[in-house]
C-alpha atoms as a PDB file:
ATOM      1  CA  UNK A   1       2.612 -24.019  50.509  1.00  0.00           C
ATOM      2  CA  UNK A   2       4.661 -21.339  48.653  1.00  0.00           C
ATOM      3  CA  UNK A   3       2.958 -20.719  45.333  1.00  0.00           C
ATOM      4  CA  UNK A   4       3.463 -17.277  44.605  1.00  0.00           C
ATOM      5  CA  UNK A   5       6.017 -16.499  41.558  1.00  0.00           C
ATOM      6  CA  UNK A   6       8.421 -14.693  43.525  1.00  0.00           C
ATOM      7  CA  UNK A   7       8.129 -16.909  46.729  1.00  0.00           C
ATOM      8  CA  UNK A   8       8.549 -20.096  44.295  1.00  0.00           C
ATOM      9  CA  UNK A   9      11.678 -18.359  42.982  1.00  0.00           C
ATOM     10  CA  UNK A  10      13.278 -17.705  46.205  1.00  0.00           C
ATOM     11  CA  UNK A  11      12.495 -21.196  47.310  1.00  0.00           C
ATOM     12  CA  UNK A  12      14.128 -22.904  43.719  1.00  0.00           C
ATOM     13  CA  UNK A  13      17.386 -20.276  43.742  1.00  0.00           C
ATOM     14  CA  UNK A  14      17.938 -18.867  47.396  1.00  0.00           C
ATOM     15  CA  UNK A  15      20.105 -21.464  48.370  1.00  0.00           C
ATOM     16  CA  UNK A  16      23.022 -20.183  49.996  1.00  0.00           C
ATOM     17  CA  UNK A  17      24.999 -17.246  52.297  1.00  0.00           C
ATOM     18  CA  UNK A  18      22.974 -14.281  52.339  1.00  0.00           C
ATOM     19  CA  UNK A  19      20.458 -15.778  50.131  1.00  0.00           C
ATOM     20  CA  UNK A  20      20.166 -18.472  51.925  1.00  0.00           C
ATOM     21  CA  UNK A  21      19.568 -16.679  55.681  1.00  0.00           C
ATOM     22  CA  UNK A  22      16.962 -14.234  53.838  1.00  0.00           C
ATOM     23  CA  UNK A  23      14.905 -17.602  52.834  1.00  0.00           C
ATOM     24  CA  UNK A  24      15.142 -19.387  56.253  1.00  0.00           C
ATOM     25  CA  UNK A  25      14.178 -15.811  58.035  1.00  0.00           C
ATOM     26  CA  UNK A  26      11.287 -15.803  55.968  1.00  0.00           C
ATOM     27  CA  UNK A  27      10.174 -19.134  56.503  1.00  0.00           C
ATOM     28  CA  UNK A  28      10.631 -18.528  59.890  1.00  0.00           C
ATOM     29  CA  UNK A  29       8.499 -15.472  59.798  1.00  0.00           C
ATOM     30  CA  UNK A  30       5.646 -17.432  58.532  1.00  0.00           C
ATOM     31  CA  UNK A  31       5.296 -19.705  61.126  1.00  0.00           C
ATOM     32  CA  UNK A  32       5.359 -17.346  63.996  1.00  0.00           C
ATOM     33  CA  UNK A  33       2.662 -15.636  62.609  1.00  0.00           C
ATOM     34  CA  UNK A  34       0.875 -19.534  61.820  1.00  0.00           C
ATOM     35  CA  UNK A  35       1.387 -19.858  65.894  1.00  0.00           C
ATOM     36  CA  UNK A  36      -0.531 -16.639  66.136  1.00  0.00           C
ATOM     37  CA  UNK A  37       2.574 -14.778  66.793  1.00  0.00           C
ATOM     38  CA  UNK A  38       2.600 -11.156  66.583  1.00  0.00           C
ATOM     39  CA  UNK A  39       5.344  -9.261  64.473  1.00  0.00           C
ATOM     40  CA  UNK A  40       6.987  -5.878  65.601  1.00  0.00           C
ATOM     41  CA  UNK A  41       8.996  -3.867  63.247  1.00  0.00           C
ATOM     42  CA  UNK A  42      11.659  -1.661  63.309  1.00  0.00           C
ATOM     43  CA  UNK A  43      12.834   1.023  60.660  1.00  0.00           C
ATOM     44  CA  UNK A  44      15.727   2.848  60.581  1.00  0.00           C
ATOM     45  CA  UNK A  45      17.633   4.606  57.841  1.00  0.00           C
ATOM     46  CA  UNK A  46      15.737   5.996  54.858  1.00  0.00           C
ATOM     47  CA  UNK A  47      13.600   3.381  53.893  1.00  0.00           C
ATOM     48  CA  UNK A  48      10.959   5.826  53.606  1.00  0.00           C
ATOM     49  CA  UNK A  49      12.262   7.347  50.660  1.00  0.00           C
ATOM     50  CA  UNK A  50      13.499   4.346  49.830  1.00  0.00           C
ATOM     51  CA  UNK A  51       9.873   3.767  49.216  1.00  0.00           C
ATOM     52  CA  UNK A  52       9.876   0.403  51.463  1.00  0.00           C
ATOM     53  CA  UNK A  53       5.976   1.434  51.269  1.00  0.00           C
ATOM     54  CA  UNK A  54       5.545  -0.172  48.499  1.00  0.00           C
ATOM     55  CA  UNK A  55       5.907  -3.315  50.313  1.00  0.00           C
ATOM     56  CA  UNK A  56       5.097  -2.475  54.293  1.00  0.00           C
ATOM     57  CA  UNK A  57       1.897  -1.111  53.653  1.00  0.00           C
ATOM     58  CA  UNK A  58       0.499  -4.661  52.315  1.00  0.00           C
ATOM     59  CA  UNK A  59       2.440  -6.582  55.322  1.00  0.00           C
ATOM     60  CA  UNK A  60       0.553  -3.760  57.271  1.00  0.00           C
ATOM     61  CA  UNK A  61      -2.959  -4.264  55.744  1.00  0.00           C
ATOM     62  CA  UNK A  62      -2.427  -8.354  55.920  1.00  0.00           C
ATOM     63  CA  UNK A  63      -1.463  -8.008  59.511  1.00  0.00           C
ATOM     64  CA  UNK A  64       1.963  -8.868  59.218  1.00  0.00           C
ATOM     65  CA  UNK A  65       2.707  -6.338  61.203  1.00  0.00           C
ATOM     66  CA  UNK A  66       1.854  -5.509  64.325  1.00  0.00           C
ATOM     67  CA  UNK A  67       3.269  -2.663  65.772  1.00  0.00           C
ATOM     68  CA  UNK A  68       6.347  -0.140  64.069  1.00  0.00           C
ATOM     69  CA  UNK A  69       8.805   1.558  65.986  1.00  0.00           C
ATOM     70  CA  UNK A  70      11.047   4.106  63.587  1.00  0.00           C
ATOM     71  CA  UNK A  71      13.281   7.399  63.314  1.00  0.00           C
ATOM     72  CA  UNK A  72      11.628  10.419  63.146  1.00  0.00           C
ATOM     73  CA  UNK A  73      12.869  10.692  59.528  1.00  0.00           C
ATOM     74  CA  UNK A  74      11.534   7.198  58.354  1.00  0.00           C
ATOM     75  CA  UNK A  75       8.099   8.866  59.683  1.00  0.00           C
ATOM     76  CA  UNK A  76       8.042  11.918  58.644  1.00  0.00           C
ATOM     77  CA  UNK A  77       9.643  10.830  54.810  1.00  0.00           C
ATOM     78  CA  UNK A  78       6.598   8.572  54.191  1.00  0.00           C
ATOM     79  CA  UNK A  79       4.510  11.698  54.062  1.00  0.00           C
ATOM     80  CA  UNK A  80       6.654  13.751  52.090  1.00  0.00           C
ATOM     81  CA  UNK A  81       6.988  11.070  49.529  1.00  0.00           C
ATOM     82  CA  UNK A  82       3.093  10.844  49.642  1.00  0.00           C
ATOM     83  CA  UNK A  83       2.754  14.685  48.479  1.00  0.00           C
ATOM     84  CA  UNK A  84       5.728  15.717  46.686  1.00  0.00           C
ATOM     85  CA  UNK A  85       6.413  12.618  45.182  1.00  0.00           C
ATOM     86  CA  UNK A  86       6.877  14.308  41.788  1.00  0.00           C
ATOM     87  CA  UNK A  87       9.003  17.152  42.730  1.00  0.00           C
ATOM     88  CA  UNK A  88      11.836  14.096  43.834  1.00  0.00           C
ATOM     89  CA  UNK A  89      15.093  13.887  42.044  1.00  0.00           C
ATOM     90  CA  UNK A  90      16.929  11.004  41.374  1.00  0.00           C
ATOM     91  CA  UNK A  91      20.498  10.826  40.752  1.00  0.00           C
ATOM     92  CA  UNK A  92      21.709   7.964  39.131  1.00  0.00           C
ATOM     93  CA  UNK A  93      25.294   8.922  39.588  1.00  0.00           C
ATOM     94  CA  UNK A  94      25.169  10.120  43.344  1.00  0.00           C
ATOM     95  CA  UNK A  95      28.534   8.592  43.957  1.00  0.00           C
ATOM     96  CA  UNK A  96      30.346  10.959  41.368  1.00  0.00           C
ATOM     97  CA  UNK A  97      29.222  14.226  42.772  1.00  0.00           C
ATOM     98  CA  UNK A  98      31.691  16.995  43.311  1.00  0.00           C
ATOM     99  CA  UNK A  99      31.410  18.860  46.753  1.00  0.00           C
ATOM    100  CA  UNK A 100      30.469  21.744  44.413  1.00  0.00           C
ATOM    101  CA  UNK A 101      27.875  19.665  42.632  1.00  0.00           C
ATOM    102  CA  UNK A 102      26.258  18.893  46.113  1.00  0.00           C
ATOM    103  CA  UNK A 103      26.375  22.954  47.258  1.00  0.00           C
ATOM    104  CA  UNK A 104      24.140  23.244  43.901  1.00  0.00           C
ATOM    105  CA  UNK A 105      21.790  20.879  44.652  1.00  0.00           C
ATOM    106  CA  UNK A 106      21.532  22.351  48.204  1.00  0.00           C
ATOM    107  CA  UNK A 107      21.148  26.352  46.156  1.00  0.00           C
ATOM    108  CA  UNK A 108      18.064  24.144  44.309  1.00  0.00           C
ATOM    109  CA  UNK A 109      16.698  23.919  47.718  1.00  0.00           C
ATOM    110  CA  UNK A 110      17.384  19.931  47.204  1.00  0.00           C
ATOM    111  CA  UNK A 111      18.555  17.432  50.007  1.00  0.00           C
ATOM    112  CA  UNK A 112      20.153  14.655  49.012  1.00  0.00           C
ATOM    113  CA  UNK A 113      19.273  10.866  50.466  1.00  0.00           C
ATOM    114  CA  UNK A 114      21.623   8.529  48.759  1.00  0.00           C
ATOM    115  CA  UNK A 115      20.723   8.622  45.344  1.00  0.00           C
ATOM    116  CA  UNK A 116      17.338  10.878  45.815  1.00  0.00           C
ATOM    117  CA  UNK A 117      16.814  14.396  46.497  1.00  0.00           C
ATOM    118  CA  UNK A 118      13.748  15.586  48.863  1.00  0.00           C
ATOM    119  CA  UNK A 119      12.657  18.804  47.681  1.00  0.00           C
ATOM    120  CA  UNK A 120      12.910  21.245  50.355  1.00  0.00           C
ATOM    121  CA  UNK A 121       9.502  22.849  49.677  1.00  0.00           C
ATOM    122  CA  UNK A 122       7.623  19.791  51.147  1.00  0.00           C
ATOM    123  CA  UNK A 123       8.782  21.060  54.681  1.00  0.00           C
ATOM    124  CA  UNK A 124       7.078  24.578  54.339  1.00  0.00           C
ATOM    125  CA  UNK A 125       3.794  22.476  53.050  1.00  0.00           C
ATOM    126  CA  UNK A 126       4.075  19.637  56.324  1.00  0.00           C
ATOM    127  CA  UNK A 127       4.678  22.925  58.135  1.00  0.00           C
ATOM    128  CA  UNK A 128       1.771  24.488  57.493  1.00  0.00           C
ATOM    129  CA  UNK A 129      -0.482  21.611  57.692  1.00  0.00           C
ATOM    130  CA  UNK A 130       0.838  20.531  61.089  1.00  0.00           C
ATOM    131  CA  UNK A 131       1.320  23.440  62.921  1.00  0.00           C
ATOM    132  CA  UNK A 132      -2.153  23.972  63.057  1.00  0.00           C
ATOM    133  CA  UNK A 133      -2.502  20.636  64.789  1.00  0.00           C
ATOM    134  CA  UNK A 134       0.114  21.334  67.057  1.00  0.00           C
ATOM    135  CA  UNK A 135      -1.578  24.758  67.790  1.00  0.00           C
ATOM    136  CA  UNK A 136      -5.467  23.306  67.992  1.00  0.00           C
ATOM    137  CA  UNK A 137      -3.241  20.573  70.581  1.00  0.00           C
ATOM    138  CA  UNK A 138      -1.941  23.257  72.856  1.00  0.00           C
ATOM    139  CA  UNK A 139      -5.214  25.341  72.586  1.00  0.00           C
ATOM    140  CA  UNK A 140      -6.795  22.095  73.833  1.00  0.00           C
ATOM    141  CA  UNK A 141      -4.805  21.166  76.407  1.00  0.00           C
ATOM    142  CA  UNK A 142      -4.021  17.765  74.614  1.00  0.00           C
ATOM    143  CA  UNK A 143      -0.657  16.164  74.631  1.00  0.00           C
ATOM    144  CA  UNK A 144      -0.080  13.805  71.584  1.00  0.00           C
ATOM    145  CA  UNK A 145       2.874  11.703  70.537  1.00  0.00           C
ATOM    146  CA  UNK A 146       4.571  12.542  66.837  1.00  0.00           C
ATOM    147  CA  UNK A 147       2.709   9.878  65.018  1.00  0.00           C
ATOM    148  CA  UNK A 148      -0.556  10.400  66.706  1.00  0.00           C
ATOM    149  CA  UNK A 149      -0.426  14.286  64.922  1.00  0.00           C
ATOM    150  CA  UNK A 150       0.250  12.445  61.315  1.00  0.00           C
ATOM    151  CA  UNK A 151      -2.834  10.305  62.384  1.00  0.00           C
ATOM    152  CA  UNK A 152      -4.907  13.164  62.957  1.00  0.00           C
ATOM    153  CA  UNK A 153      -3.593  14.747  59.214  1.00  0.00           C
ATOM    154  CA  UNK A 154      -3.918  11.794  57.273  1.00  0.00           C
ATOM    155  CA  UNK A 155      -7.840  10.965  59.299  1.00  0.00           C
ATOM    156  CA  UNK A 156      -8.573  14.757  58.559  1.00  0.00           C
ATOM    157  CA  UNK A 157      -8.418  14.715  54.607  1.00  0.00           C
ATOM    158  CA  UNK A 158      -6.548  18.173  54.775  1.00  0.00           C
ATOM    159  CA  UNK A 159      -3.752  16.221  52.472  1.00  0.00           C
ATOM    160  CA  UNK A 160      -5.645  14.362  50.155  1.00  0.00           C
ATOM    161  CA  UNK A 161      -5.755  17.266  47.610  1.00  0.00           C
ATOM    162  CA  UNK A 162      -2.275  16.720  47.592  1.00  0.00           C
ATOM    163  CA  UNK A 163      -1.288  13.320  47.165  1.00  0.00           C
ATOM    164  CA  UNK A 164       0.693  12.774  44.121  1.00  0.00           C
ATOM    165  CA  UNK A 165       1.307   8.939  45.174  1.00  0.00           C
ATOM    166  CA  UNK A 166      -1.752   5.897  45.135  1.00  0.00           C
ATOM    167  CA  UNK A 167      -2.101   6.258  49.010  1.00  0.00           C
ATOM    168  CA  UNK A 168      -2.128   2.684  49.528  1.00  0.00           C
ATOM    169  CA  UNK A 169       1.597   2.831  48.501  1.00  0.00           C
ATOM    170  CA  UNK A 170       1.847   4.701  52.151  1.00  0.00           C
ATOM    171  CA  UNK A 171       2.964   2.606  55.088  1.00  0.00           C
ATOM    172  CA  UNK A 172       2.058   5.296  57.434  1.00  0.00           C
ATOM    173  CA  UNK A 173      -1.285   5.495  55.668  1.00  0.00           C
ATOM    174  CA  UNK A 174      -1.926   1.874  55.961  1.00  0.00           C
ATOM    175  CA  UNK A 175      -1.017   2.056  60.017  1.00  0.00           C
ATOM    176  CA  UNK A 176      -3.088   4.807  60.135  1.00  0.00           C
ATOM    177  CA  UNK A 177      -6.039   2.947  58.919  1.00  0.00           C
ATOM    178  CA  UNK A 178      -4.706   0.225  61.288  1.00  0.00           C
ATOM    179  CA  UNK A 179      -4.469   2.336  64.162  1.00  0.00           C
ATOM    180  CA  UNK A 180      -1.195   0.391  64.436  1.00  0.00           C
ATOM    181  CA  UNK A 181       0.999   1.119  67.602  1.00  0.00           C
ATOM    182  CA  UNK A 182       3.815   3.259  66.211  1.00  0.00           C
ATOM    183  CA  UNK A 183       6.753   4.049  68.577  1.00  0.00           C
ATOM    184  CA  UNK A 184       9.457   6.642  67.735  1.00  0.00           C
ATOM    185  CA  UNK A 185      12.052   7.381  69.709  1.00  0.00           C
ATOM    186  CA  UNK A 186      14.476  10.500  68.956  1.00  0.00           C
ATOM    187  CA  UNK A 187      11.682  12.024  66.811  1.00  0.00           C
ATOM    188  CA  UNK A 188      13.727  15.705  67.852  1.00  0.00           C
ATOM    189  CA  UNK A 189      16.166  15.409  65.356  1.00  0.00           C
ATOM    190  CA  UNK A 190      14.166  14.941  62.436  1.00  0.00           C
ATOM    191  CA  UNK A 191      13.129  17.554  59.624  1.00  0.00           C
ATOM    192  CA  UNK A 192       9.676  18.372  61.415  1.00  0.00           C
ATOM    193  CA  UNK A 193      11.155  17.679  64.684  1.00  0.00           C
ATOM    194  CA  UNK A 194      13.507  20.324  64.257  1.00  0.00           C
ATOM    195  CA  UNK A 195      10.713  22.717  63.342  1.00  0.00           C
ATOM    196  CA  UNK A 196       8.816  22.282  66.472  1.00  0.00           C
ATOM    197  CA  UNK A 197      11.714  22.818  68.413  1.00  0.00           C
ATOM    198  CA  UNK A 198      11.802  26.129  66.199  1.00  0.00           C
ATOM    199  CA  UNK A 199       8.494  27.145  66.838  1.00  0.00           C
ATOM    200  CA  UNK A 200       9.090  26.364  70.446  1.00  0.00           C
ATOM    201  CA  UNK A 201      11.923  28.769  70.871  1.00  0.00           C
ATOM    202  CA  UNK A 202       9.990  31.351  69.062  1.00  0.00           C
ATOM    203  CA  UNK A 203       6.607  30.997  71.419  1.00  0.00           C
ATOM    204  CA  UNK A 204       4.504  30.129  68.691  1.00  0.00           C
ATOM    205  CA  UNK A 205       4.100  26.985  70.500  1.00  0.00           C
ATOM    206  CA  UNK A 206       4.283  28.233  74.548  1.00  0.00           C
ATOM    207  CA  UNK A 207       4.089  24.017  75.730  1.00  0.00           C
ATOM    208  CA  UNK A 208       7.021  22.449  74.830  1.00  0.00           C
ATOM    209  CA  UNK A 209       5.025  19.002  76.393  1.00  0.00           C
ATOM    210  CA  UNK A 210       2.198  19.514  73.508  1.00  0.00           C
ATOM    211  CA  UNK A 211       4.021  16.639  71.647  1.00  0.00           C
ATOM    212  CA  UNK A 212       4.715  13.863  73.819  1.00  0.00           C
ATOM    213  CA  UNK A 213       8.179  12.549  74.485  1.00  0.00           C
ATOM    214  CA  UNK A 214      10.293   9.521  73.784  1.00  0.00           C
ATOM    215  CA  UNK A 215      10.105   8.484  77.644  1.00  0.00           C
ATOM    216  CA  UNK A 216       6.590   7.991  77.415  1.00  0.00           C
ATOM    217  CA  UNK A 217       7.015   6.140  74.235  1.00  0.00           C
ATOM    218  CA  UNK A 218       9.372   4.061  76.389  1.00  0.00           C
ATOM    219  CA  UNK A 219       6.208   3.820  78.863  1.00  0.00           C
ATOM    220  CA  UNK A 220       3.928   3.291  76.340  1.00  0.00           C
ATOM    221  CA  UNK A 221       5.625   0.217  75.103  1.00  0.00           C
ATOM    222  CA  UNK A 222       6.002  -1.194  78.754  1.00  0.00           C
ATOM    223  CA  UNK A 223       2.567  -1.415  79.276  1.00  0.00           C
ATOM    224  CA  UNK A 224       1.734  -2.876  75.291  1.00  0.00           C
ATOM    225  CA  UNK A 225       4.537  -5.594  75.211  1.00  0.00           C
ATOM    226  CA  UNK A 226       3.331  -7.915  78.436  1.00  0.00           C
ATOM    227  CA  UNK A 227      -0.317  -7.199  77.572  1.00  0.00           C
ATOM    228  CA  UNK A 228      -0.097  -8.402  73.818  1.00  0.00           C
ATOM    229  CA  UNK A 229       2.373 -11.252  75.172  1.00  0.00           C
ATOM    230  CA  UNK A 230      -0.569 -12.419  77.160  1.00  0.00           C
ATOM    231  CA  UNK A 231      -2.010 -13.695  73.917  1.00  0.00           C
ATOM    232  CA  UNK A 232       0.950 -13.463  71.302  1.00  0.00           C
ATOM    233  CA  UNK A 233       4.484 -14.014  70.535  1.00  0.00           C
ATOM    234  CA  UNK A 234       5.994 -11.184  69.754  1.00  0.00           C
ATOM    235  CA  UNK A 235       8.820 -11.500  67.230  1.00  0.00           C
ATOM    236  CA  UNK A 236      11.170  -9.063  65.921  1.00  0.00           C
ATOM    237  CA  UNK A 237      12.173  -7.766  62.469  1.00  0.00           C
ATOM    238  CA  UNK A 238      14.516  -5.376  62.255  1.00  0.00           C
ATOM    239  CA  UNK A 239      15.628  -2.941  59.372  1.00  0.00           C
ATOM    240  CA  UNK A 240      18.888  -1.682  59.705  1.00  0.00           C
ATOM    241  CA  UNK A 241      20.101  -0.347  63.465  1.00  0.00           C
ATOM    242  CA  UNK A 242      20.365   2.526  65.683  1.00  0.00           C
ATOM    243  CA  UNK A 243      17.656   3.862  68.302  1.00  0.00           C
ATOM    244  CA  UNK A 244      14.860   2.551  65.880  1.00  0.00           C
ATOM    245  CA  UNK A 245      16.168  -1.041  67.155  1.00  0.00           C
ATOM    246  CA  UNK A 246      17.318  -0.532  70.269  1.00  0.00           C
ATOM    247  CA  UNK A 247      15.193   1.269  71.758  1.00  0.00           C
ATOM    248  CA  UNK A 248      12.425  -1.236  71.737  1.00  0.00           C
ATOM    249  CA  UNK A 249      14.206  -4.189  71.818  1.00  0.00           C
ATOM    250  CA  UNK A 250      15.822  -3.074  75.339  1.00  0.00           C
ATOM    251  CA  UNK A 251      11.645  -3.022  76.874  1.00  0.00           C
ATOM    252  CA  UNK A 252      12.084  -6.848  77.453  1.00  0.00           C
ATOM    253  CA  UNK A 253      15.006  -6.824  79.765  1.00  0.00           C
ATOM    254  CA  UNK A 254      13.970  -3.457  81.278  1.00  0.00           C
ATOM    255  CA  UNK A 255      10.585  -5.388  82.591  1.00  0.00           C
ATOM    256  CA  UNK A 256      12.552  -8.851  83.392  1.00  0.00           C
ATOM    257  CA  UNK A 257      15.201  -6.788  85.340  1.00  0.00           C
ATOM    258  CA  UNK A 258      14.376  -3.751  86.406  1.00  0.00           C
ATOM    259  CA  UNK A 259      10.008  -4.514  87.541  1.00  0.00           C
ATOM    260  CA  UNK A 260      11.006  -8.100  88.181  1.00  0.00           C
ATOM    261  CA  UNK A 261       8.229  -9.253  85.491  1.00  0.00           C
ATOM    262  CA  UNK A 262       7.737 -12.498  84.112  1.00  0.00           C
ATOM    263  CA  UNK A 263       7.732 -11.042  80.593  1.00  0.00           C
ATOM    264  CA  UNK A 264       8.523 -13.461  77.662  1.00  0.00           C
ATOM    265  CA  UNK A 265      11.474 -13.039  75.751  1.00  0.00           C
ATOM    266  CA  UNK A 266      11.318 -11.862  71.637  1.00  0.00           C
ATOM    267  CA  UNK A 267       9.998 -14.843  70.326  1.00  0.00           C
ATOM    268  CA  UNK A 268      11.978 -14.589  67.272  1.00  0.00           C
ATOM    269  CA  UNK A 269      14.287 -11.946  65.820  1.00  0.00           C
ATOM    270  CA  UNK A 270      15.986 -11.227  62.093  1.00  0.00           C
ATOM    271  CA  UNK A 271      18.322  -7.755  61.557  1.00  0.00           C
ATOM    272  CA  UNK A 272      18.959  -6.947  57.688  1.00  0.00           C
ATOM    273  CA  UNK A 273      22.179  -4.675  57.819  1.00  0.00           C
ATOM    274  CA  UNK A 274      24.508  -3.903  55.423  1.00  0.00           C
ATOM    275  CA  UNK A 275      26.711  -3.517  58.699  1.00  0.00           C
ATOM    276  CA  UNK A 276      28.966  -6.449  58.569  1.00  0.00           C
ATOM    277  CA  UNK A 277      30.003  -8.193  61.995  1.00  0.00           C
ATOM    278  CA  UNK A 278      31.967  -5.828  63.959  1.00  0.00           C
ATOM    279  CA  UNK A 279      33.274  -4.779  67.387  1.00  0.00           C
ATOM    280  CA  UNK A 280      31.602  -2.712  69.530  1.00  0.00           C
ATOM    281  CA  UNK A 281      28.783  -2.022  66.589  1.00  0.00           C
ATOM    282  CA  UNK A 282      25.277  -2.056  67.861  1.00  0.00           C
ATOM    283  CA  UNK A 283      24.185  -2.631  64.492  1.00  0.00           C
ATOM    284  CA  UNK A 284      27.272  -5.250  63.981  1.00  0.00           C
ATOM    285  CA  UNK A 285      26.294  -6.864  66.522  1.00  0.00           C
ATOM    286  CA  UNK A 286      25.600 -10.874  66.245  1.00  0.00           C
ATOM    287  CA  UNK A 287      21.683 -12.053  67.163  1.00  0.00           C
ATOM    288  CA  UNK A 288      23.577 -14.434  69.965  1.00  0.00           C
ATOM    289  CA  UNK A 289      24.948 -11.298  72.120  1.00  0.00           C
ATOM    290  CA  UNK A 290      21.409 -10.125  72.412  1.00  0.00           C
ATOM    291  CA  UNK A 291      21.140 -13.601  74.755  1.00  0.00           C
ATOM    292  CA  UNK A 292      23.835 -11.884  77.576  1.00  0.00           C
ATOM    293  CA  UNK A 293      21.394  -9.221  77.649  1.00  0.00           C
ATOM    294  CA  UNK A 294      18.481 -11.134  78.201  1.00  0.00           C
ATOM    295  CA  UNK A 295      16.802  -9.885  74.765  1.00  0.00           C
ATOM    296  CA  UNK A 296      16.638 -13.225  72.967  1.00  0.00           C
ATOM    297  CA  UNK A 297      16.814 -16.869  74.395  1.00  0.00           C
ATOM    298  CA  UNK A 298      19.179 -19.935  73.385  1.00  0.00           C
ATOM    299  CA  UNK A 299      15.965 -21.301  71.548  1.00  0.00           C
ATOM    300  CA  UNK A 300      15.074 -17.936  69.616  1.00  0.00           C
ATOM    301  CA  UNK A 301      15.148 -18.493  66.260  1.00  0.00           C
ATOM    302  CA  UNK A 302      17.940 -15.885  64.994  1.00  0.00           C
ATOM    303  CA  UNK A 303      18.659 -14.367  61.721  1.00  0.00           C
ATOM    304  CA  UNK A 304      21.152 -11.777  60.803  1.00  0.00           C
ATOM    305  CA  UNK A 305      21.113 -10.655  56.592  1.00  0.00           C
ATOM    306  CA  UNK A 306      23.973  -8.872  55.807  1.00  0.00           C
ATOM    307  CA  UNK A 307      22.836  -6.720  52.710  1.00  0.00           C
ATOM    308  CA  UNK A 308      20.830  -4.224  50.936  1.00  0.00           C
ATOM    309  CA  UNK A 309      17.705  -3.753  53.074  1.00  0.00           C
ATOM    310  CA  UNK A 310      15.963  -2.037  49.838  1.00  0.00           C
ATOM    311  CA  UNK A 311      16.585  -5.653  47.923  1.00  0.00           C
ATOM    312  CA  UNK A 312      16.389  -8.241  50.784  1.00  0.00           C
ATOM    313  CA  UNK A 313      12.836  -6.889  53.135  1.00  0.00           C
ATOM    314  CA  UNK A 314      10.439  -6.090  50.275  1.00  0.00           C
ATOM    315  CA  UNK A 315      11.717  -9.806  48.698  1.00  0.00           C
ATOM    316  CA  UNK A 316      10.978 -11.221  52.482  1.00  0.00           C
ATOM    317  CA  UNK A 317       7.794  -9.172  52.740  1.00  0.00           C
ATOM    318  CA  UNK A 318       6.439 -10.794  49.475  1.00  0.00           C
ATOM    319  CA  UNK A 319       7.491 -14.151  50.716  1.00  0.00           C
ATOM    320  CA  UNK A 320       5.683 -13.709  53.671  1.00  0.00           C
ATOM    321  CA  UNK A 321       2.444 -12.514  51.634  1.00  0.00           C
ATOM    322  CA  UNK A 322       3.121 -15.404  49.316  1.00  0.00           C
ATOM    323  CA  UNK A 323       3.453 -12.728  46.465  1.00  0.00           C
END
């Protein structure tokens, strides 16, 4: 029974096109989780700094969410929002910037995300704070995967001091707490990525292996998806494109086709995309090709929203939580 005031508004004015499809996606999202139905999530883009926390975290902390795969930036720019929140800049009139205007923001040591502007001094901090853990890793002779190092800094308090954000406005703080399965495939070309391969290449960290790689992500998320099948659903929500979607999405034809396994297919799936039906497009791509490649079945209750993932998930998020 929708009773929230947002929910109650959707259901009264969310009536038709895109609108419409981000109401019956919702609804559908409900009852896969009423049939005990587990819900994995996939984040591409910025919605980090977007500040999709707002929002996730809850879905996170109400298990609505089961398990995250993301870019290495969406990862990493949930932290840096967490402690240099205040040092962000917003630019209200990003679309009017000179080429010049841009070179100053970039001599400001500011770089620019749509409309916001990461201070480059929250690198140097992450930096500092992480390369011990990567160090203390190697010393160890542990191996850990990118998110399982933000676990350790977020479970060892050493960022608390500086947290200039209510943590519980943290997705990655709320998985943490969780211990939610986090997957992230391509994590090498992020900011942080791109200083371990730094400090790599310099010898201050000799084992290139100390943080794990996106093939055993891959591995990882062979052996979770039939075992959580056993006793859930899994459906699949997915934010925007790229290797954040496809690379988990593609574990379900990998064990049908490739091991021969009996695993189920996604149990239900929804893409919100501001890329519009295309050719050729991944991210263009309509929920029914998924069927050819034995992603999604005939019966698969399909969404695609064609909009502003910053408006349309946190509006499905709260109509899941009945906000």
């Amino acid at each position: 029974m929708t009773k929230g005031p947002v929910s109650s508004f959707m259901k009264r004015h969310f009536r038709h096109f895109n609108s419409a499809a981000l109401l019956d996606a919702a609804e559908a999202y409900r009852r896969h989780l009423e049939l005990d139905g587990y819900m994995f999530l996939t984040l591409a883009g910025a919605m980090s700094t977007a500040e999709i926390g707002l929002s996730l975290a809850e879905m996170i902390r109400k298990e609505k969410v089961h398990a995250i795969c993301c870019t290495g930036a969406s990862l990493e720019e949930d932290v840096f929002n967490l402690i240099a929140h205040n040092s962000y800049v917003r630019l209200s009139q990003y679309r009017y910037l000179s080429a010049h205007e841009e070179l100053e923001l970039l001599e400001r040591g500011l770089n620019r995300v749509t409309d916001t502007c990461i201070p480059e001094e929250v690198f140097k901090r992450i930096n500092g704070h992480i390369k011990k853990e990567w160090l203390r890793a190697e010393q160890q002779g542990e191996r850990l995967f990118p998110h399982e190092f933000f676990y350790r800094l977020i479970r060892g308090g050493c960022l608390e001091s500086e947290f200039q954000i209510d943590p519980r406005d943290s997705w990655l703080v709320a998985a943490c707490e969780k211990d939610l399965p986090l997957f992230v495939p391509g994590w090498e070309d992020c900011t942080i990525g791109n200083i371990y391969a730094a400090h790599c290449l310099q010898g201050t960290v000799k084992n290139v292996h100390t943080v794990r790689t996106g093939m055993e992500y891959m591995l990882e998320l062979m052996k979770w998806y039939p075992k959580t099948c056993q006793k859930h659903p899994i459906g699949f929500f997915q934010i925007g494109g790229g290797i954040a979607g496809d690379f988990p999405i593609s574990v379900v034809p990998l064990l049908r086709q490739e091991l021969n396994l009996n695993a189920p297919l996604w149990a239900y799936f929804c893409q919100v995309s501001d890329s519009i039906t295309s050719y050729g497009s991944y991210s263009g791509a309509v929920p029914n090709e998924k069927i050819t490649w034995e992603k999604v079945g005939v019966e698969t209750p399909k969404f695609i929203i064609e909009s502003d993932a910053t408006i349309v998930v946190p509006l499905i998020f709260a109509y899941v939580l009945d906000a």
